[in-house]
Protein backbone atom coordinates (compact mmCIF):
# COMPACT_ATOMS: atom_id res chain seq x y z
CA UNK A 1 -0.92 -3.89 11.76
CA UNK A 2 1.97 -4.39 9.30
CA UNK A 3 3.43 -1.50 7.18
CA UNK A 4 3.72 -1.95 3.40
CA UNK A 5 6.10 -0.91 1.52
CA UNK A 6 4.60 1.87 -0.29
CA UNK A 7 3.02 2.81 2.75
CA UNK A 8 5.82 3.50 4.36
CA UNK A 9 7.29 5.39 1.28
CA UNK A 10 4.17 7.70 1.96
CA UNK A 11 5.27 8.29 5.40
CA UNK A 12 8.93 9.03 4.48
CA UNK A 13 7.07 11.96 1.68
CA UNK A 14 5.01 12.97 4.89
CA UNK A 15 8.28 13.78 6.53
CA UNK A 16 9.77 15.24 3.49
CA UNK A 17 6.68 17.62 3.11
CA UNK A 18 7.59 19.81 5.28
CA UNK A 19 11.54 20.67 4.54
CA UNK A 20 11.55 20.37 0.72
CA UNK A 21 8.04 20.15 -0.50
CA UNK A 22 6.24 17.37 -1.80
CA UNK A 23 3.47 18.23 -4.64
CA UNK A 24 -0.06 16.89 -4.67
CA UNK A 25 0.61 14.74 -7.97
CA UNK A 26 3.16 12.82 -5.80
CA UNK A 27 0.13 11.53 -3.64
CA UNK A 28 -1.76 10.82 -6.49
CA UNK A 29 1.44 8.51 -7.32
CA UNK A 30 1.15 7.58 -3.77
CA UNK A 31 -2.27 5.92 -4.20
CA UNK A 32 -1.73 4.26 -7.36
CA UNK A 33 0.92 2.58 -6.13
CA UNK A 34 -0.94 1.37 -2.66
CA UNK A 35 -3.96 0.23 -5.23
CA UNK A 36 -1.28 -1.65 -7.18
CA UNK A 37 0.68 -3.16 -4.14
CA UNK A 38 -2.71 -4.28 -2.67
CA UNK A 39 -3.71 -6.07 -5.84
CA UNK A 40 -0.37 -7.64 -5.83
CA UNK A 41 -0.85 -8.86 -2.49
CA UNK A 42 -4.34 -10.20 -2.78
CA UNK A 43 -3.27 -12.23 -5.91
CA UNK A 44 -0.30 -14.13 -4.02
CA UNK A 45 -2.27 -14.88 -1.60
CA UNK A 46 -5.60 -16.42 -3.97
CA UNK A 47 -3.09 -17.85 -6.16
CA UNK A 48 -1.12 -19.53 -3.13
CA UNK A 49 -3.91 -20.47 -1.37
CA UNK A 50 -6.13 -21.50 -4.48
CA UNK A 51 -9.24 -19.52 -2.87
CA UNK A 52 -10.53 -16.38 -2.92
CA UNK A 53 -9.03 -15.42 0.59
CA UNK A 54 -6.63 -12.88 -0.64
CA UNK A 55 -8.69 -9.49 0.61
CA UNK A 56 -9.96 -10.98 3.73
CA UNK A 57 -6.04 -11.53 4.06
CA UNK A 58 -5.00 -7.88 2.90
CA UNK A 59 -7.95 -6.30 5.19
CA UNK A 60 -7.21 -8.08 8.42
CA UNK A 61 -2.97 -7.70 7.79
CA UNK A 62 -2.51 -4.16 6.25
CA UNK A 63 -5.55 -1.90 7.07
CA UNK A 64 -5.82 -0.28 10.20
């Protein structure tokens, strides 16, 4: 599966974590962001497509 951006943000915090900290409202951050980015995504893809395609797309490309 492909990587997002914000997902791999997340995974750069995860590193992070352990040397310097990271605070739980960061991953609350964290999953507004991948809620955002996903919506983001399945617009493009209903607006480029003109159909209603764009979670089928998001589902099958990004989740794992």
């Amino acid at each position: 599966m492909k990587q997002t951006a914000v997902e791999w943000l997340e995974q750069e915090f995860i590193k992070l974590e352990s040397t310097i900290g990271i605070h739980g409202v960061m991953y609350e951050l964290l999953d507004q962001a991948k809620e955002m980015e996903k919506q983001q995504i399945i617009d493009a893809v209903e607006w480029n497509y003109k159909s209603n395609m764009g979670e089928v797309y998001y589902k099958s490309t990004f989740k794992k």
